[in-house]
C-alpha atoms as a PDB file:
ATOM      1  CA  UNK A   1      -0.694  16.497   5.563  1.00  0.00           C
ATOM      2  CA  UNK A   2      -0.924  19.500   3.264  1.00  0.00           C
ATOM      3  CA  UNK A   3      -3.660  18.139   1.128  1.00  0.00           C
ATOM      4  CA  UNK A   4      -7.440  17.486   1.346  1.00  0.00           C
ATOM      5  CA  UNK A   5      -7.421  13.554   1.984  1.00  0.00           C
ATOM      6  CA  UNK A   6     -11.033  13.096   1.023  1.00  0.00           C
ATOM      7  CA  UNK A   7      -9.860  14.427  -2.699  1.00  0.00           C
ATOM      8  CA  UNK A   8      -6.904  11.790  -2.896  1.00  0.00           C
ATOM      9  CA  UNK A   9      -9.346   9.115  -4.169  1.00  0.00           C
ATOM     10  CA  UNK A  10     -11.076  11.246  -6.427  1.00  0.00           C
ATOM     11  CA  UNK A  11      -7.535  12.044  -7.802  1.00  0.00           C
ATOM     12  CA  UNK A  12      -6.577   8.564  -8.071  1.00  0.00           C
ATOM     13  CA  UNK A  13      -9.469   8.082 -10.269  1.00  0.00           C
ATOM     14  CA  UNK A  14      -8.541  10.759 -12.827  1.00  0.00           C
ATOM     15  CA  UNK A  15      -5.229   9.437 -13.174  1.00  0.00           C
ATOM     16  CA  UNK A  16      -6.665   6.128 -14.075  1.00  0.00           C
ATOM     17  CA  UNK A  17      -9.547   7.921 -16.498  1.00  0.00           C
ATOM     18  CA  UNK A  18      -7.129  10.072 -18.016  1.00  0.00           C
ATOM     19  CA  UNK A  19      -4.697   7.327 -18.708  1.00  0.00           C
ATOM     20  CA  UNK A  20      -7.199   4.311 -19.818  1.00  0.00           C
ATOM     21  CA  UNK A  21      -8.318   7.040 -22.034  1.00  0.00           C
ATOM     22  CA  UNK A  22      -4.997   7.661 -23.997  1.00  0.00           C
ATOM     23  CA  UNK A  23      -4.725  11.800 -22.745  1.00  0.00           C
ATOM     24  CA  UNK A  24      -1.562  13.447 -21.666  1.00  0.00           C
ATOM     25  CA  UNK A  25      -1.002  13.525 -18.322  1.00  0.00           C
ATOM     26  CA  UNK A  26      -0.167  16.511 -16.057  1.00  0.00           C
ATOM     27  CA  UNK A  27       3.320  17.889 -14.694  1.00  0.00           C
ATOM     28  CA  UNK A  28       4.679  17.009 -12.123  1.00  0.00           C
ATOM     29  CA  UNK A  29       3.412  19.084  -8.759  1.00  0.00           C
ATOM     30  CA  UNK A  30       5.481  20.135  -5.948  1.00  0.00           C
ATOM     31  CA  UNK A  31       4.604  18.867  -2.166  1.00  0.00           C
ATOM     32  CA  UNK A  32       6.021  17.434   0.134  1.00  0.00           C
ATOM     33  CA  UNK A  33       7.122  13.301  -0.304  1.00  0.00           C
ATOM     34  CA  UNK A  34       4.970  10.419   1.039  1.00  0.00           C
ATOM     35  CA  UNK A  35       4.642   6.870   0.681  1.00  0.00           C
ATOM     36  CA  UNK A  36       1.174   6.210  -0.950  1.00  0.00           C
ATOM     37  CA  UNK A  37      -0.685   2.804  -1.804  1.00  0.00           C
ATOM     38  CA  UNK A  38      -3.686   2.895  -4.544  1.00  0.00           C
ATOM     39  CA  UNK A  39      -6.289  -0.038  -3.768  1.00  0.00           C
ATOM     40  CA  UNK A  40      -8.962  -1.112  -6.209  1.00  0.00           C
ATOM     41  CA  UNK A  41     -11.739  -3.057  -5.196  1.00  0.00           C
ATOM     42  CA  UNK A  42     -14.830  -4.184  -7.086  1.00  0.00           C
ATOM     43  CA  UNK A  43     -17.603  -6.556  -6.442  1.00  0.00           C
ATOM     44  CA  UNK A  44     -15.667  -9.505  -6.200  1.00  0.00           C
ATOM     45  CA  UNK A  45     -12.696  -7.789  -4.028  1.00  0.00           C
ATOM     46  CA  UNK A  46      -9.696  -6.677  -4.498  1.00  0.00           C
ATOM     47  CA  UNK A  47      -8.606  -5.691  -8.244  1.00  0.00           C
ATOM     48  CA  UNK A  48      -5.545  -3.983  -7.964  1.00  0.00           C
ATOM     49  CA  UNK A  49      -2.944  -2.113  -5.252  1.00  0.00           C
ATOM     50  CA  UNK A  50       0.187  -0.779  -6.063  1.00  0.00           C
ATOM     51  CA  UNK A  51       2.119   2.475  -4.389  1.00  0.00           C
ATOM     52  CA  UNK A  52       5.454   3.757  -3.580  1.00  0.00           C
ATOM     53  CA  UNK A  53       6.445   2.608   0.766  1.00  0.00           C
ATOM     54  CA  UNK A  54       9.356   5.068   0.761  1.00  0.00           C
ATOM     55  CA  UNK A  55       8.344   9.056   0.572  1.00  0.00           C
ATOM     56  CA  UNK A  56      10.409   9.226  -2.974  1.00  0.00           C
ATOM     57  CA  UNK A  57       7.914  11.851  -5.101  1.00  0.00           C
ATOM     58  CA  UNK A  58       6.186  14.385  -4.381  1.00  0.00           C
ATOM     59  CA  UNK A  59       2.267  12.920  -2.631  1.00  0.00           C
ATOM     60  CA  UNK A  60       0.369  13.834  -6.343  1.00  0.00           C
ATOM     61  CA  UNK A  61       2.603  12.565  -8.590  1.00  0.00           C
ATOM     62  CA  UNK A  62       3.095   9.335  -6.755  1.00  0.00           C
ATOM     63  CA  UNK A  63      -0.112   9.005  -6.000  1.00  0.00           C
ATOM     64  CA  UNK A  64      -0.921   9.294 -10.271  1.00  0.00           C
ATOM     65  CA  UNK A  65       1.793   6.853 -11.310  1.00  0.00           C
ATOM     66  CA  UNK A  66       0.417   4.430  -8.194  1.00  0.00           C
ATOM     67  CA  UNK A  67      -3.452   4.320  -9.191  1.00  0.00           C
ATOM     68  CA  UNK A  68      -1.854   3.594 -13.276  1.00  0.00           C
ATOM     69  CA  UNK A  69       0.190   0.639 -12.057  1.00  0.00           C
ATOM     70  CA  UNK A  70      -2.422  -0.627  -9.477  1.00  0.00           C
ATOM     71  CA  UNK A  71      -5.480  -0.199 -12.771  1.00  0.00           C
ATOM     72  CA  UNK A  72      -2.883  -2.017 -15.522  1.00  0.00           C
ATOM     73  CA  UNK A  73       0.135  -3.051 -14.278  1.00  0.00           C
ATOM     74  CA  UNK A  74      -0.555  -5.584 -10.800  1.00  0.00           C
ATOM     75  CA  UNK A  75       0.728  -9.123 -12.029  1.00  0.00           C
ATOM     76  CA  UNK A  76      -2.303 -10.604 -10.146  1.00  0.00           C
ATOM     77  CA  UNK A  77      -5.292  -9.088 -12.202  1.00  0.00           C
ATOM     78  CA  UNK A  78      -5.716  -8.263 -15.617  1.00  0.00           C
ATOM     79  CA  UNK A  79      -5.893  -4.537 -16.764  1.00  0.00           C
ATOM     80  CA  UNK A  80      -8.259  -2.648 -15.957  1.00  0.00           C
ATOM     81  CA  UNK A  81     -10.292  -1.522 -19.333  1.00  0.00           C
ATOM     82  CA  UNK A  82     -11.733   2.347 -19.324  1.00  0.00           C
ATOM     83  CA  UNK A  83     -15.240   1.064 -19.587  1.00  0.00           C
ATOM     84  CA  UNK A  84     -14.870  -0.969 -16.148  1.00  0.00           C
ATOM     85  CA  UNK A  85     -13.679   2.366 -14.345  1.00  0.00           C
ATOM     86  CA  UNK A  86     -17.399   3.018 -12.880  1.00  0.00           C
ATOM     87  CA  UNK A  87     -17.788  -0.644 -11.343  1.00  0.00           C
ATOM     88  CA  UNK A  88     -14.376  -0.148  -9.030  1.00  0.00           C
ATOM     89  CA  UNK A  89     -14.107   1.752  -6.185  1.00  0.00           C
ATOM     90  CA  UNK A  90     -10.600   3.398  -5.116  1.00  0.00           C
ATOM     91  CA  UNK A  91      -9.204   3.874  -1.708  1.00  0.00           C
ATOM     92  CA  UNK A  92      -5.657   5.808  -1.058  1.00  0.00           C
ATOM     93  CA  UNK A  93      -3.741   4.876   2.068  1.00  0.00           C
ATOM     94  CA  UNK A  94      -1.081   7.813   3.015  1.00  0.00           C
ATOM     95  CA  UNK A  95       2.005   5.867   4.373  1.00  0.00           C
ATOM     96  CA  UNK A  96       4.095   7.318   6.899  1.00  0.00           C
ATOM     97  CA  UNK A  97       8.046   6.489   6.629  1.00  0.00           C
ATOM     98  CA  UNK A  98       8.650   3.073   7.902  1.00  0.00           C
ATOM     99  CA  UNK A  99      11.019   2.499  10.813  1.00  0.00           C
ATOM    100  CA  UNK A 100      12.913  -0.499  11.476  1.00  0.00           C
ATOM    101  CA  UNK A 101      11.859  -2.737  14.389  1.00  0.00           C
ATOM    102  CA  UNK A 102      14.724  -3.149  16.621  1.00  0.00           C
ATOM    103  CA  UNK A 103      14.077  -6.556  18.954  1.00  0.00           C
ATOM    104  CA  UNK A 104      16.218  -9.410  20.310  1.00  0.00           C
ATOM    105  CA  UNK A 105      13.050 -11.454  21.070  1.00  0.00           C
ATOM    106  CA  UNK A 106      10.278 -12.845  19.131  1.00  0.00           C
ATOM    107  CA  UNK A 107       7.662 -11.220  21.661  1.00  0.00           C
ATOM    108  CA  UNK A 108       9.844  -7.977  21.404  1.00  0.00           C
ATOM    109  CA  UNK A 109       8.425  -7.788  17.671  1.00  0.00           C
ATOM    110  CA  UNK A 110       4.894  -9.029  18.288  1.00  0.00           C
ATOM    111  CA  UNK A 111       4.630  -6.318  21.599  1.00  0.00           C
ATOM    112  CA  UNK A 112       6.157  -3.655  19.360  1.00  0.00           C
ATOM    113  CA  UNK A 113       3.420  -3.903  16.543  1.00  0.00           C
ATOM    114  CA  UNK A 114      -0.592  -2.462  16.984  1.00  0.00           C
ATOM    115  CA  UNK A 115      -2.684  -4.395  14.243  1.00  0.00           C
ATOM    116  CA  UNK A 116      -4.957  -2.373  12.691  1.00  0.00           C
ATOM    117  CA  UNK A 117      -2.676   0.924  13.524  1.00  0.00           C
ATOM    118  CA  UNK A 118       0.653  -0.422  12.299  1.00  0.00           C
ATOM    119  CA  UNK A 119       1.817  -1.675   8.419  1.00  0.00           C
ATOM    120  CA  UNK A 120       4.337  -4.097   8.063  1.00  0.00           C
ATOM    121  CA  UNK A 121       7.315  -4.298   5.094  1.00  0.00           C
ATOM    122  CA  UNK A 122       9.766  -7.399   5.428  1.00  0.00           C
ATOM    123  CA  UNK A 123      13.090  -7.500   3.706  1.00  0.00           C
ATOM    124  CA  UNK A 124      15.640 -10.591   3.518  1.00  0.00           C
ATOM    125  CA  UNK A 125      18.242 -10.073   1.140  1.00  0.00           C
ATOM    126  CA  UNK A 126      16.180  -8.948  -2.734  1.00  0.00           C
ATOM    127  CA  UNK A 127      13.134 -10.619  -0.906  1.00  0.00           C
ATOM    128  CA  UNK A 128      10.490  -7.871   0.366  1.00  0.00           C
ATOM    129  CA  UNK A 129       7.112  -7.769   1.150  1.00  0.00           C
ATOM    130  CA  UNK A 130       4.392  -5.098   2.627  1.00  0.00           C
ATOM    131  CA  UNK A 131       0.939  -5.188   4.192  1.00  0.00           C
ATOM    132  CA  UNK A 132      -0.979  -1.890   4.875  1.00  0.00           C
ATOM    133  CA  UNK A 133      -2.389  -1.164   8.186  1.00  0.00           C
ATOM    134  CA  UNK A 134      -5.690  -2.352   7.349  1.00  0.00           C
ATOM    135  CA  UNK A 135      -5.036  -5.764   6.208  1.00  0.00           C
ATOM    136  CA  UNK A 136      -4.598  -7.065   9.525  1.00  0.00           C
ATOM    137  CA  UNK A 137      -7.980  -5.435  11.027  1.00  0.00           C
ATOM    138  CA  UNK A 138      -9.946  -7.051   7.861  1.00  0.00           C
ATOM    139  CA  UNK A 139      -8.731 -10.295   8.456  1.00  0.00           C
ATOM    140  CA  UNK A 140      -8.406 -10.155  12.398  1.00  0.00           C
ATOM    141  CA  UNK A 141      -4.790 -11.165  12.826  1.00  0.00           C
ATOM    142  CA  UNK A 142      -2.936 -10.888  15.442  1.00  0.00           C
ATOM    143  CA  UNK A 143       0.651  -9.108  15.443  1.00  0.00           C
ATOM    144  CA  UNK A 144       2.107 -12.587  15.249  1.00  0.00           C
ATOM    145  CA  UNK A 145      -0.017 -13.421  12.131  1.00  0.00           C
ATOM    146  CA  UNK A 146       0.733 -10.098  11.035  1.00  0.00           C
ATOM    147  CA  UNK A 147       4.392 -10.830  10.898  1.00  0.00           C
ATOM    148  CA  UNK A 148       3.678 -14.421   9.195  1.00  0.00           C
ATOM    149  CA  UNK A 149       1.381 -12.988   6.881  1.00  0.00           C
ATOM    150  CA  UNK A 150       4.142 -10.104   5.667  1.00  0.00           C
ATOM    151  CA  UNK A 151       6.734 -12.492   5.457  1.00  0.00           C
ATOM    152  CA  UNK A 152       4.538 -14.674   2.664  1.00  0.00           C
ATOM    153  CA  UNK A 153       3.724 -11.902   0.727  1.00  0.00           C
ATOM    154  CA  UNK A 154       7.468 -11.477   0.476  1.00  0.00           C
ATOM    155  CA  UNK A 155       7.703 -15.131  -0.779  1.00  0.00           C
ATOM    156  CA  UNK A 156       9.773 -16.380   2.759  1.00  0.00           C
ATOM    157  CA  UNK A 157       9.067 -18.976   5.360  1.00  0.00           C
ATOM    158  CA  UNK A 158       6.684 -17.402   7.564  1.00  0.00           C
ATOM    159  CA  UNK A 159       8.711 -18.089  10.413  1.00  0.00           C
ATOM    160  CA  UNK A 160      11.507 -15.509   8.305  1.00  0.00           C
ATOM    161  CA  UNK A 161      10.493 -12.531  10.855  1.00  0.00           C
ATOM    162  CA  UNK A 162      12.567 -14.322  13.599  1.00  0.00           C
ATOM    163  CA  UNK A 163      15.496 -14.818  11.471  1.00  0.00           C
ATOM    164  CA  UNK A 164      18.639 -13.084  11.938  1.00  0.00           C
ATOM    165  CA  UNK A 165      19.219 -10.701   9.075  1.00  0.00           C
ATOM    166  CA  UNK A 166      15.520 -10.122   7.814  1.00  0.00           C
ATOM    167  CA  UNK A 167      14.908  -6.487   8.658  1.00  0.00           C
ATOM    168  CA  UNK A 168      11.039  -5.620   9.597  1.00  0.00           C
ATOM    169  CA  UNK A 169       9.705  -2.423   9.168  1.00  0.00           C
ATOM    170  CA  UNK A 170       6.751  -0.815  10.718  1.00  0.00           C
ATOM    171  CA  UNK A 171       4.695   2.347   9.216  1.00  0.00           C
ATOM    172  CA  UNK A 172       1.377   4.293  10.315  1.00  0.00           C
ATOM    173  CA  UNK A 173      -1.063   4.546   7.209  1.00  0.00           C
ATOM    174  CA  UNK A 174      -3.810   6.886   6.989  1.00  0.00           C
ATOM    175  CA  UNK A 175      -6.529   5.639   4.594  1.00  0.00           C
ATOM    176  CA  UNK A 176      -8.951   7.349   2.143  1.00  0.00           C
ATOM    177  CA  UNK A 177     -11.927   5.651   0.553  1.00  0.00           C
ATOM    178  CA  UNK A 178     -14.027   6.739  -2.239  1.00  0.00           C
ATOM    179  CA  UNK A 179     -17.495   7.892  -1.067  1.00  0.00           C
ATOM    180  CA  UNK A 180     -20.128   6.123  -3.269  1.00  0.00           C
END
């Protein structure tokens, strides 16, 4: 990575302050493309995460339109307001590009997948869902839960994973967290 992770959440931040606070925001910057998920937390746990899993824009800018959607635009919280923005703490996980899981075999997926290490994105037919590579080391699962886990978020049977014709998808994430 070209950039100074450590700075990432730090960026993320600005975007947010800049935008909750109704001022322009910047150009676009060159760099190379990267998947990149913004994750608020506050007190009570999560508060927002958004972010781009295919490397479409440049790091920056998708990193700046991922911490606005993640602050006021998940479905599951309300919008973040500017006066909240010191009470939330932001964390940036750098995705790298996912690669499809080829297996005939149920334990062909589960030996193919690290939790902890490895991401997950399920997709069966406009049905898709993603976990980060953390998710599964905070809640202890194990590659099989993994699986099950990715395939609710995507709104399928957990069991989907084993399905012909739902594609899974596995991606290395390097995370970032605010230093408070």
């Amino acid at each position: 990575m070209d950039v100074d992770g450590k700075r990432l959440p730090a960026e993320a931040r600005e975007a947010v302050r800049a935008h909750l606070a109704g001022e322009g925001r910047a150009g676009s910057l060159p760099g190379s493309k990267s998947g990149v998920f913004v994750t608020i937390t506050d007190s009570r746990g999560l508060r927002g995460c958004i972010g781009y899993a295919e490397p479409a824009l440049p790091l920056h800018e998708a990193l700046r339109l991922a911490a606005v959607a993640a602050a006021t635009e998940d479905p599951r919280f309300d919008p973040l307001r500017l006066e909240e923005l010191d009470t939330v703490q932001f964390e940036v996980t750098v995705l790298d590009e996912p690669v499809l899981i080829r297996a005939g075999t149920p334990q062909e997926y589960i030996s193919s997948i690290t939790p902890g290490r490895n991401g997950l994105m399920v997709r069966r037919g406009e049905a898709s869902g993603l976990l980060l590579p953390q998710v599964a080391a905070e809640y202890g699962w194990s590659a099989r839960e993994f699986l099950e886990n990715t395939c609710r978020k995507a709104g399928l049977d957990p069991d989907s994973w084993t399905r012909p014709g739902t594609d899974v998808y596995r991606f290395g994430g390097r995370v970032f967290t605010e230093q408070g």
